[in-house]
Protein backbone atom coordinates (compact mmCIF):
# COMPACT_ATOMS: atom_id res chain seq x y z
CA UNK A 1 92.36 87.12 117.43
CA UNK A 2 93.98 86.11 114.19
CA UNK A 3 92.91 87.24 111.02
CA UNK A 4 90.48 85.34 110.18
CA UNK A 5 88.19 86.40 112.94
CA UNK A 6 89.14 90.28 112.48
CA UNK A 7 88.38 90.16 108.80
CA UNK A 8 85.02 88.45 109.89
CA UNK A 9 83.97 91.60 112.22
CA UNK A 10 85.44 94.01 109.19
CA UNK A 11 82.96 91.90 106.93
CA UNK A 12 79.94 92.64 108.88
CA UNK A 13 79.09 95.96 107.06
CA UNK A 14 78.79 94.17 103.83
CA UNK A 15 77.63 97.47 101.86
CA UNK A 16 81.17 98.99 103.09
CA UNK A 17 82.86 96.12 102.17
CA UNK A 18 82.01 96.50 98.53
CA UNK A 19 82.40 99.76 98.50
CA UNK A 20 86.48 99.10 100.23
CA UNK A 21 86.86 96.59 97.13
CA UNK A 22 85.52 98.98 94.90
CA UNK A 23 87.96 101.66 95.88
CA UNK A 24 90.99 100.01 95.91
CA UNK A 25 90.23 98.17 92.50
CA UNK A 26 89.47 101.35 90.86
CA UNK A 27 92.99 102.47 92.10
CA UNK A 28 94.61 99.32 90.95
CA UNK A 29 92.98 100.29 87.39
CA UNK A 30 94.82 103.52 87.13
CA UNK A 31 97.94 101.95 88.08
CA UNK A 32 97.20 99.67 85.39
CA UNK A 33 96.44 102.29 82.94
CA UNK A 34 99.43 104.83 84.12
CA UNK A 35 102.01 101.73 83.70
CA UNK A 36 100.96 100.61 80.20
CA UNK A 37 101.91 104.16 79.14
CA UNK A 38 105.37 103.66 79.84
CA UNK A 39 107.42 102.46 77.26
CA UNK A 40 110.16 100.59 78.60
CA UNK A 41 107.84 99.70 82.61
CA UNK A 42 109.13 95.87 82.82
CA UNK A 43 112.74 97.30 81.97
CA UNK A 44 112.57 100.18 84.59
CA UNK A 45 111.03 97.24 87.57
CA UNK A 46 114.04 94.93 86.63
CA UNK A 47 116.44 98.17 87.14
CA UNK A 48 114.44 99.44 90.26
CA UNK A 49 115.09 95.37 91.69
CA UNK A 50 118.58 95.51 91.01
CA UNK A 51 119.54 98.57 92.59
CA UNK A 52 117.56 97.23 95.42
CA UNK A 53 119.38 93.88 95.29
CA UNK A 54 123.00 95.53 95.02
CA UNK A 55 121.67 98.00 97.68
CA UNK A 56 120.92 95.31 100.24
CA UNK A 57 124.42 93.16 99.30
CA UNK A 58 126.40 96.74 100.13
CA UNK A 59 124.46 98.14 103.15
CA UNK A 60 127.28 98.89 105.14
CA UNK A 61 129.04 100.44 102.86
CA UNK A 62 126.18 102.45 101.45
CA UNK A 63 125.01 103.63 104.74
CA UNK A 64 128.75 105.12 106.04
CA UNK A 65 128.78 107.09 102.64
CA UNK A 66 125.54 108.37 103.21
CA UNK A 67 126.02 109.21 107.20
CA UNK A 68 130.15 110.44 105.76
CA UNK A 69 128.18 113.10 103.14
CA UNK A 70 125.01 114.03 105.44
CA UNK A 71 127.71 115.12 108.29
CA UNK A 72 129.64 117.25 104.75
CA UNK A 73 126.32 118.76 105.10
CA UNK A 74 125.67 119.77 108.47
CA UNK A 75 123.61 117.37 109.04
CA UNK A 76 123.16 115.36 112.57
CA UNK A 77 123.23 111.56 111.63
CA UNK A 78 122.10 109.41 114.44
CA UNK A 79 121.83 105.26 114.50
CA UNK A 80 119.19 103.58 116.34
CA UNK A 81 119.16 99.80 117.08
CA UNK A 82 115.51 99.65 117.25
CA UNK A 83 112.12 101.31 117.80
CA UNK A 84 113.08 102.30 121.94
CA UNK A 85 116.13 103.78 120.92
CA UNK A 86 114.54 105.75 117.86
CA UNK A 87 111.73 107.24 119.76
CA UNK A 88 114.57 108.50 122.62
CA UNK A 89 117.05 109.95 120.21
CA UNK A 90 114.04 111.93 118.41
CA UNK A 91 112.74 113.05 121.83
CA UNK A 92 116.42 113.98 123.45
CA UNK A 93 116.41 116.23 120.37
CA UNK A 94 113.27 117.64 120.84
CA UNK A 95 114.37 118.49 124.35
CA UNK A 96 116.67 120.23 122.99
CA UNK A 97 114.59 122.75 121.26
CA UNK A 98 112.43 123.12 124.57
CA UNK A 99 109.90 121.28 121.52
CA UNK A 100 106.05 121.08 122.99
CA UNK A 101 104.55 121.15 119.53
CA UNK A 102 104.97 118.84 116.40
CA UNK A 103 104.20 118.33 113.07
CA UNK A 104 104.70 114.77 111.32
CA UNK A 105 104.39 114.12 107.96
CA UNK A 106 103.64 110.59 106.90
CA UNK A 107 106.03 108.44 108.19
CA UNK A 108 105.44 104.66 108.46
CA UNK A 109 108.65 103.92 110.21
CA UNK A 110 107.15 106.35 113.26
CA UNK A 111 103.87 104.70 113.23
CA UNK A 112 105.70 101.08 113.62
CA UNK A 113 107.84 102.58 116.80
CA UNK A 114 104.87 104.03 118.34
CA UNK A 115 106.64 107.37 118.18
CA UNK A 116 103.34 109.31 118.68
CA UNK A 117 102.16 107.77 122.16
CA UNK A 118 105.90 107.69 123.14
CA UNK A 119 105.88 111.58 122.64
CA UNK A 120 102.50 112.14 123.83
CA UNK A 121 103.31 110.71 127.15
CA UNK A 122 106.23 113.58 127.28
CA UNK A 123 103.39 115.92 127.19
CA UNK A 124 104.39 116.91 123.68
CA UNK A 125 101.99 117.45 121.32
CA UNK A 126 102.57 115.40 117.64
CA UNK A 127 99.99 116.46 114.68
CA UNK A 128 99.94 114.23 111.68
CA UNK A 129 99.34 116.48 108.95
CA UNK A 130 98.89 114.22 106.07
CA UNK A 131 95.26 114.39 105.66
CA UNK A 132 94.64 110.76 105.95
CA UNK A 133 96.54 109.98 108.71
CA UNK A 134 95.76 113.20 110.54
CA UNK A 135 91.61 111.48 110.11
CA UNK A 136 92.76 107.81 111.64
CA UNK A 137 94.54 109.67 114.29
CA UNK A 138 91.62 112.30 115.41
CA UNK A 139 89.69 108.82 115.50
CA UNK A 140 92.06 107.27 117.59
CA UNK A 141 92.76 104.00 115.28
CA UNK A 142 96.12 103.10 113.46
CA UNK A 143 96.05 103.94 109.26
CA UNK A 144 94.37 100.67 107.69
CA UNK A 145 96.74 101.92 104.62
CA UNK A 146 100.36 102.39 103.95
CA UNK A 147 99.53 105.15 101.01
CA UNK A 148 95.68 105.70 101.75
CA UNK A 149 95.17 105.59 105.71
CA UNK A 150 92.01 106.45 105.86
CA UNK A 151 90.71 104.27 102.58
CA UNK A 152 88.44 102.40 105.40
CA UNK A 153 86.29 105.71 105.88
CA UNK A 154 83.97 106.81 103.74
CA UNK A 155 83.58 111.02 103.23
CA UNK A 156 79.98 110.62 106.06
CA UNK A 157 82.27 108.99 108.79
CA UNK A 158 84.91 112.33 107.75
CA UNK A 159 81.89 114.28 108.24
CA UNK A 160 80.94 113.41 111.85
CA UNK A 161 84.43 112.58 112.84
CA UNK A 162 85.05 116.41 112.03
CA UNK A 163 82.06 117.68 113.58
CA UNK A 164 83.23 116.26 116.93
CA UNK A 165 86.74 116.85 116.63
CA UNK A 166 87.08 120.38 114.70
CA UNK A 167 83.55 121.87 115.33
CA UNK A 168 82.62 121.68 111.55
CA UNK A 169 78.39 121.94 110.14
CA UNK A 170 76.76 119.02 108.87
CA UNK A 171 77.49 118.81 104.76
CA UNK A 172 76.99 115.16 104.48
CA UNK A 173 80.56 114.08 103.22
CA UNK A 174 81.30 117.01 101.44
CA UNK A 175 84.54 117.10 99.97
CA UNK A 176 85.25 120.52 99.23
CA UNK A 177 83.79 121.57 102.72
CA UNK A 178 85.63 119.01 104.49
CA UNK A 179 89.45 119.57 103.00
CA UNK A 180 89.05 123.19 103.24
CA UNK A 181 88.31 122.96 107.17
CA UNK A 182 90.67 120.40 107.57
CA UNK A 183 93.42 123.27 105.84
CA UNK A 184 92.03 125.48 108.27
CA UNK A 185 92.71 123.32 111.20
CA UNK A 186 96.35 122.10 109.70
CA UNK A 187 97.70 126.10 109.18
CA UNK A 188 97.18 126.69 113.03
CA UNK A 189 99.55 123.66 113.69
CA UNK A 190 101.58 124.62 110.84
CA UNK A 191 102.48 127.93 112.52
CA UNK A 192 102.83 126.98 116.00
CA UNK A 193 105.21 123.96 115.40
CA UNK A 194 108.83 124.08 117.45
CA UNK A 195 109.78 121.12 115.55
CA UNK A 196 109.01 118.83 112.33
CA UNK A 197 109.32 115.08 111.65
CA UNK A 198 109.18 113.10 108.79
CA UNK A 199 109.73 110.03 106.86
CA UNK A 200 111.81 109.52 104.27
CA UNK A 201 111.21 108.11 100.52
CA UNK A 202 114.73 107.67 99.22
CA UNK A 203 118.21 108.40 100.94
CA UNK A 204 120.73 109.31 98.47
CA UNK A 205 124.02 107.97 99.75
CA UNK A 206 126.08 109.89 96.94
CA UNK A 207 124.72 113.08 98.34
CA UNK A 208 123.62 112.38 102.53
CA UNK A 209 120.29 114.03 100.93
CA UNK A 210 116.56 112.42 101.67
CA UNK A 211 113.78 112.78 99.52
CA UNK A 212 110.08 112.81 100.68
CA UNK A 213 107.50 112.33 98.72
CA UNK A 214 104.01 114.04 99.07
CA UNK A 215 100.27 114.87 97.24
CA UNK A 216 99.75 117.63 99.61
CA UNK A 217 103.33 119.81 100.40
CA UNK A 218 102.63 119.10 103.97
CA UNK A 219 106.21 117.92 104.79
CA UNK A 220 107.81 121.12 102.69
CA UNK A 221 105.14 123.39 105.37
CA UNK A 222 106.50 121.24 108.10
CA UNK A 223 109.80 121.96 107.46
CA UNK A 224 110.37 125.38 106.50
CA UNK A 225 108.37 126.83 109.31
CA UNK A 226 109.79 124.84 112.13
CA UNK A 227 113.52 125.66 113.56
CA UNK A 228 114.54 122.05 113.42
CA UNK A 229 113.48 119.16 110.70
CA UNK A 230 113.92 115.42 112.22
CA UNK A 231 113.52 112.91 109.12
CA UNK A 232 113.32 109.45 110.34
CA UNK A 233 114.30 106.85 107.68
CA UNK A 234 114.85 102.80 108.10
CA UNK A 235 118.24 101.15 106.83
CA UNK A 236 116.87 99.90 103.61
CA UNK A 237 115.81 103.82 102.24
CA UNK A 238 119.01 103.88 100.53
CA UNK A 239 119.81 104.69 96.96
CA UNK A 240 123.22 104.59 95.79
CA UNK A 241 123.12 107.65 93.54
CA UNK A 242 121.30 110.67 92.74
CA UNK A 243 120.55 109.68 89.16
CA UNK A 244 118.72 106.37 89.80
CA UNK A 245 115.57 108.77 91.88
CA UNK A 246 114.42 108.51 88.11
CA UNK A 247 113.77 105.03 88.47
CA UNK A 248 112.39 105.02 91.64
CA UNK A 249 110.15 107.97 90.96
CA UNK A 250 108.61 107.22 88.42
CA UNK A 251 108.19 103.79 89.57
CA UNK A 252 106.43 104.33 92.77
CA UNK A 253 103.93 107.49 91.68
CA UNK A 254 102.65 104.97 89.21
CA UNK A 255 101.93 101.88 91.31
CA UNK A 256 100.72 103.76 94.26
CA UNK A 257 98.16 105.85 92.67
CA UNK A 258 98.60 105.50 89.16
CA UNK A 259 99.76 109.38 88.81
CA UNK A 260 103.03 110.11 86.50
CA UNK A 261 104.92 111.68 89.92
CA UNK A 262 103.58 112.92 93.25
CA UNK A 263 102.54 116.39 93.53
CA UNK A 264 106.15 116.92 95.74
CA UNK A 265 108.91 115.24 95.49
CA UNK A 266 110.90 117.13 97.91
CA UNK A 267 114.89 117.20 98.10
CA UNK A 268 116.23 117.67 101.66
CA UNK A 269 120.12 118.31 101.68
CA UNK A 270 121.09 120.73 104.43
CA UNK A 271 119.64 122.23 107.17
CA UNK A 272 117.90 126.27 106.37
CA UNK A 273 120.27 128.96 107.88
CA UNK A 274 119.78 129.20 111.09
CA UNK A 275 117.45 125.87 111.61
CA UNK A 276 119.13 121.91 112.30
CA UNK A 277 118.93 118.76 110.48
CA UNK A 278 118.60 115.79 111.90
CA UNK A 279 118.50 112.15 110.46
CA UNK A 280 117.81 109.07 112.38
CA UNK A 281 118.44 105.72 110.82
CA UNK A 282 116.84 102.94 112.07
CA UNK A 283 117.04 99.28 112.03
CA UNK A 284 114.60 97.68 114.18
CA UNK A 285 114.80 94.34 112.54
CA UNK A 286 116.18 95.08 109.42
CA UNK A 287 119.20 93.41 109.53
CA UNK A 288 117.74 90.42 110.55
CA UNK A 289 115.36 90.10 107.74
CA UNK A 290 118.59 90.83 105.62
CA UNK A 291 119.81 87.73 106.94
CA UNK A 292 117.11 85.16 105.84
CA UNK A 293 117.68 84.37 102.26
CA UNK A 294 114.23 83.41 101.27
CA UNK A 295 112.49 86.66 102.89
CA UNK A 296 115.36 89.63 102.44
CA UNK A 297 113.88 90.84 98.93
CA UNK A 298 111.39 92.34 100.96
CA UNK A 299 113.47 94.66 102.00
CA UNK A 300 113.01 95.81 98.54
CA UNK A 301 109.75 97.34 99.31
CA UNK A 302 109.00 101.40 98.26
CA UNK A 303 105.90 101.27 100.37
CA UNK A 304 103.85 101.63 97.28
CA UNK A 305 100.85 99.69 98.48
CA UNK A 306 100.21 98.49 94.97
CA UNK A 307 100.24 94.87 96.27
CA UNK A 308 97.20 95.83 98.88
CA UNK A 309 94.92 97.73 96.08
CA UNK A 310 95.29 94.23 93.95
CA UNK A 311 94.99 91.86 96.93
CA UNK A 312 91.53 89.97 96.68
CA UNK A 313 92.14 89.41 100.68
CA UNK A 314 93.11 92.63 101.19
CA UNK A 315 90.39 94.57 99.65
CA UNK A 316 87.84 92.41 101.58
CA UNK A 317 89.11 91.86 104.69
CA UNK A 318 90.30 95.73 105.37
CA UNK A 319 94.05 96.94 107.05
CA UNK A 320 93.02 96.70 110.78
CA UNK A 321 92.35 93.24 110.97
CA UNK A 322 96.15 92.26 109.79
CA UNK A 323 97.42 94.17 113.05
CA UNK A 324 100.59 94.91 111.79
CA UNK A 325 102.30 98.63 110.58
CA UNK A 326 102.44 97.67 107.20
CA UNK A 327 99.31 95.82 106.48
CA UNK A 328 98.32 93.27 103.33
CA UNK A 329 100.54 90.58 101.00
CA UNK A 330 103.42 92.88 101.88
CA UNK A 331 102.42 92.76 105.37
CA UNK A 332 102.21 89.09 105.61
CA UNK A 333 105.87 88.75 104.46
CA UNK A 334 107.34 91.15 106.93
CA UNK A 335 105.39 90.69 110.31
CA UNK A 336 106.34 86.57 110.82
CA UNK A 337 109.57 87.93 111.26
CA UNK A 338 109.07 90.38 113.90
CA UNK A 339 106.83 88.22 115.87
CA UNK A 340 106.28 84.68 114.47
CA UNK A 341 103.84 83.22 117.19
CA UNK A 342 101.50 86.95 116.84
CA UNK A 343 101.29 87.15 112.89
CA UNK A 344 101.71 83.63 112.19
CA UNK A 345 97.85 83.48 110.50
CA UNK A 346 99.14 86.43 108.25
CA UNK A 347 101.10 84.21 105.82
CA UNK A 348 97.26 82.20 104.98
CA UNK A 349 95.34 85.34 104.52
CA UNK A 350 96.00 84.98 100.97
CA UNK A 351 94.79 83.01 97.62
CA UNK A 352 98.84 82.97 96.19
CA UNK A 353 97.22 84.07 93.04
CA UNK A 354 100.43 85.83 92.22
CA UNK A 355 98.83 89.35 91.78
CA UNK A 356 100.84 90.76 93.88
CA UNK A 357 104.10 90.26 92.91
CA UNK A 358 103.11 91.37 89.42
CA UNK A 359 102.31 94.43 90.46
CA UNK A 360 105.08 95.01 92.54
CA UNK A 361 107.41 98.05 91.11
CA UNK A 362 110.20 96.68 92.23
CA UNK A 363 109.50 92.49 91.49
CA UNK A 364 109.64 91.22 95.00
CA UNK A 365 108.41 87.46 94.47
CA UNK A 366 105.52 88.34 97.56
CA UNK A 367 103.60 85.50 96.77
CA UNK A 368 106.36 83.01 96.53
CA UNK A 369 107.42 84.34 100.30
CA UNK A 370 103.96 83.34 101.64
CA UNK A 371 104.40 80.10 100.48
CA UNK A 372 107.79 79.86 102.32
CA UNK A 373 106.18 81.69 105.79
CA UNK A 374 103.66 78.66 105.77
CA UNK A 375 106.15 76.14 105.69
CA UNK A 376 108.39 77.79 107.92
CA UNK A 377 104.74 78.28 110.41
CA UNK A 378 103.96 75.04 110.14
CA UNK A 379 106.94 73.57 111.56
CA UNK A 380 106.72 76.33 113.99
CA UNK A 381 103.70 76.67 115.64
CA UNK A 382 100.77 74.54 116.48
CA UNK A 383 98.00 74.45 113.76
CA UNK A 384 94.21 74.36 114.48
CA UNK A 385 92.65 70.82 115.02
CA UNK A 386 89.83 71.39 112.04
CA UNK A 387 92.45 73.03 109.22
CA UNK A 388 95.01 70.36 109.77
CA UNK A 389 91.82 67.50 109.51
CA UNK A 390 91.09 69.39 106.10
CA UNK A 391 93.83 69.77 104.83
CA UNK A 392 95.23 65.67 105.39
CA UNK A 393 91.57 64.63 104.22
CA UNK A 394 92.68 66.88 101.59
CA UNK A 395 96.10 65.01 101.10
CA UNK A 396 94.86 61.73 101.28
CA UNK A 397 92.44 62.03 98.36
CA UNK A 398 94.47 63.84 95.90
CA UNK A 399 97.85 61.24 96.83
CA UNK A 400 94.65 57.82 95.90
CA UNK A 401 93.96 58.59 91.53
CA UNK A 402 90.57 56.13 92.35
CA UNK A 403 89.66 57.91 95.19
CA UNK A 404 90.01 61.37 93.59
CA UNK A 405 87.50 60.32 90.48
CA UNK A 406 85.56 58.46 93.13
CA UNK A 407 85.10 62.61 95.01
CA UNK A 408 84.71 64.49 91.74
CA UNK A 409 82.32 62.43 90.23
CA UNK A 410 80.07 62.40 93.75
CA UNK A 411 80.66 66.26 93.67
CA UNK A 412 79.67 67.02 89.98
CA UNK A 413 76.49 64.96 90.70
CA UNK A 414 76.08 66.51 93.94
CA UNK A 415 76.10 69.82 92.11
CA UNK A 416 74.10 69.16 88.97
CA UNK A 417 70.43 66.90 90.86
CA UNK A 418 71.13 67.93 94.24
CA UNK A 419 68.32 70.50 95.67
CA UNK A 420 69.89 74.23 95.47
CA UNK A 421 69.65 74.70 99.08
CA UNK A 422 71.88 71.63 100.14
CA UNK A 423 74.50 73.69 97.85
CA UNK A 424 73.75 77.20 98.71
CA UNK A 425 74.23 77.39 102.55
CA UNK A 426 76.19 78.74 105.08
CA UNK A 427 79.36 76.29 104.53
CA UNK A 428 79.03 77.27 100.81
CA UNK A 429 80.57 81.01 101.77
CA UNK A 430 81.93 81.46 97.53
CA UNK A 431 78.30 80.92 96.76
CA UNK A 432 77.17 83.72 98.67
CA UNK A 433 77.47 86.38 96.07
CA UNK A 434 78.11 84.44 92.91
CA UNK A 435 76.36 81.19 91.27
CA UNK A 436 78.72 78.28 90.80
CA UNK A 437 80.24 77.33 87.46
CA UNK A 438 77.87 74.75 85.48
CA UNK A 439 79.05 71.29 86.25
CA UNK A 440 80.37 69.16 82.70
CA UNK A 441 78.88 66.14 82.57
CA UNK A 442 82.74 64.65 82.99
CA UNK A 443 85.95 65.04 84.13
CA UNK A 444 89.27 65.86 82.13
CA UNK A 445 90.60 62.89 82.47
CA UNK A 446 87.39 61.10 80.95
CA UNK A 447 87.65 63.66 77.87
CA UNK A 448 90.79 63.42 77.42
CA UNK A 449 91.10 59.71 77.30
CA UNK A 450 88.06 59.91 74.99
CA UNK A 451 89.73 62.17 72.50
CA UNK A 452 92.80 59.84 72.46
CA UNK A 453 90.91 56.80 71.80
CA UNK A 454 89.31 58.60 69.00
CA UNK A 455 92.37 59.85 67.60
């Protein structure tokens, strides 16, 4: 199933589909509101870009320092070539530490190597303690979300979902009631962890430090109470120097959730007396997105997920049905390349109204990328009968100037003396919730030419 037909069984639920749109938009409206505040925001995305940009042009180099002053540090470094060899590094270490019990903080580098079932299958268990993601994963489904993961539930499907998993009363979506059991639950796992995991926000390559960033201090209660801390962090997490986290923080706070900073920003640099560090950096792909020209700015990405709270496909067509790790416009850029033939309807679930990229902390050109996926798709893989009919009926009329007069002046009739439920039907899906504009009793062309004349 492509997209298409998994946004179509998301859209069945209308009432929750409006109340998904609702959500995001209202988050994409503090964004708003928290980035008009800053004096100076345009300046500070052109900086965050070009650190990116030099970032990406000095990998190599970047990465040695960083794995060169994370060893200064007593710190294991470890290099995996992709998700396989990531999952069996971070379980040889857990082996290690005789590990049965885990804690993970969220981490969407583990979620796209399937670390959890990997792990689960060793008979270890792995907690997500995030409260969003630990909700998606006590209901068995992947986060629909890179920042919210569990922005496709509403508090009454919490409710149950915690009734059957956690043994919680009926409150009907209460919030208070709800976090403070889930607390409850988390602690327990808290204290009996061997081992914690974790993502990572930034790498500083100046220092071999990671930062994490958190709303909820989960990855700081990880950490401290476990004997060993495994942060798992993908090639492009790295920052040249310490200083330039001001950018970067105060860029991605903002876009995700429109809040100054997150509630922890937490600064790993050593291991605890006592405990072990361990990094694993990952590249799964990486490099070869590096290597296409037109698509490596989206290695850019601070996972952010401003793009999906301002995509009109995005908010209507929910996470799951993109069935990728990182769902939405930035999504669609970044799947084609791990699997063309699989995501290749990704790249057309979207209106290229350009919202995206203008909200986009660090200014990759998203929508200008989904352009350049459907010409690359195109070429690549075989279209459907009906959408390449359209689209060269499409062609043909807009290439013949009579022709296209000939169609607008048949529609604007059509629309202005033609009965309303010839216009308002199934095939009509925009009309659905909204009336159509009123029809002019020309075209542009006719005005204009008039006005000329006139002149």
């Amino acid at each position: 199933m492509g997209h298409a037909q998994k946004a179509s069984e998301f859209n069945k639920n209308e009432e929750k589909v409006n109340w998904h749109d609702k959500a995001l938009w209202y988050v994409r409206e503090k964004r708003d509101k928290s980035a008009h505040n800053v004096k100076g925001w345009e300046y500070l995305r052109e900086l965050g870009s070009g650190i990116k940009a030099n970032v990406l042009s000095n990998l190599d180099d970047y990465l040695i320092q960083f794995e060169s002053n994370a060893k200064k540090n007593g710190i294991h470094v470890h290099w995996a070539a992709n998700a396989q060899e990531h999952n069996e590094i971070v379980n040889s270490i857990l082996e290690k530490h005789h590990a049965k019990k885990v804690v993970k903080s969220k981490s969407m580098l583990t979620e796209e190597c399937h670390l959890n079932p990997f792990l689960e299958t060793k008979g270890i268990e792995v907690i997500d303690t995030d409260l969003g993601e630990r909700i998606v994963q006590l209901a068995e489904e992947p986060p629909s979300h890179i920042v919210l993961p569990a922005i496709h539930k509403t508090k009454e499907e919490v409710d149950v979902l915690f009734q059957e998993h956690l043994n919680t009363k009926p409150s009907q979506g209460n919030p208070d009631y709800l976090v403070s059991e889930a607390r409850k639950h988390l602690r327990d796992k808290f204290l009996k962890a061997d081992v914690a995991i974790t993502g990572v926000n930034f790498a500083v390559a100046e220092t071999g430090g990671v930062v994490v960033c958190t709303n909820e201090g989960n990855a700081d209660m990880g950490v401290h109470l476990a004997k060993a801390h495994i942060a798992c962090m993908g090639i492009e997490k790295i920052i040249p120097q310490e200083k330039h986290l001001g950018i970067f923080l105060r860029l991605l706070a903002r876009s995700a959730t429109g809040q100054p900073i997150t509630t922890y920003s937490s600064h790993f640099n050593k291991p605890e007396d006592g405990k072990e560090m361990h990094i694993v950096i990952v590249d799964n792909g990486r490099t070869e997105q590096l290597s296409r020209e037109d698509f490596r700015a989206s290695l850019h990405c601070i996972r952010c997920g401003a793009c999906m709270n301002t995509c009109p496909i995005y908010r209507r067509s929910g996470g799951h049905s993109y069935d990728y790790t990182i769902p939405g416009p930035i999504g669609s850029i970044l799947s084609p390349g791990k699997d063309l033939k699989k995501h290749s309807s990704l790249p057309f679930a979207s209106t290229l109204c350009g919202s995206c990229s203008n909200v986009c902390p660090v200014k990759i050109n998203i929508h200008e990328q989904l352009y350049k996926w459907r010409q690359v798709i195109v070429k690549e893989e075989k279209q459907p009968v009906i959408k390449k009919s359209i689209l060269k009926t499409a062609g043909l009329v807009l290439s013949k100037p009579n022709l296209y007069k000939m169609a607008g002046k048949s529609a604007r009739f059509a629309l202005k003396y033609a009965p309303k439920f010839m216009i308002y039907n199934k095939l009509n899906a925009w009309g659905k919730a909204r009336d159509l504009p009123k029809v002019k009793s020309g075209s542009f062309d006719e005005w204009y030419k008039k006005r000329k004349k006139n002149e």
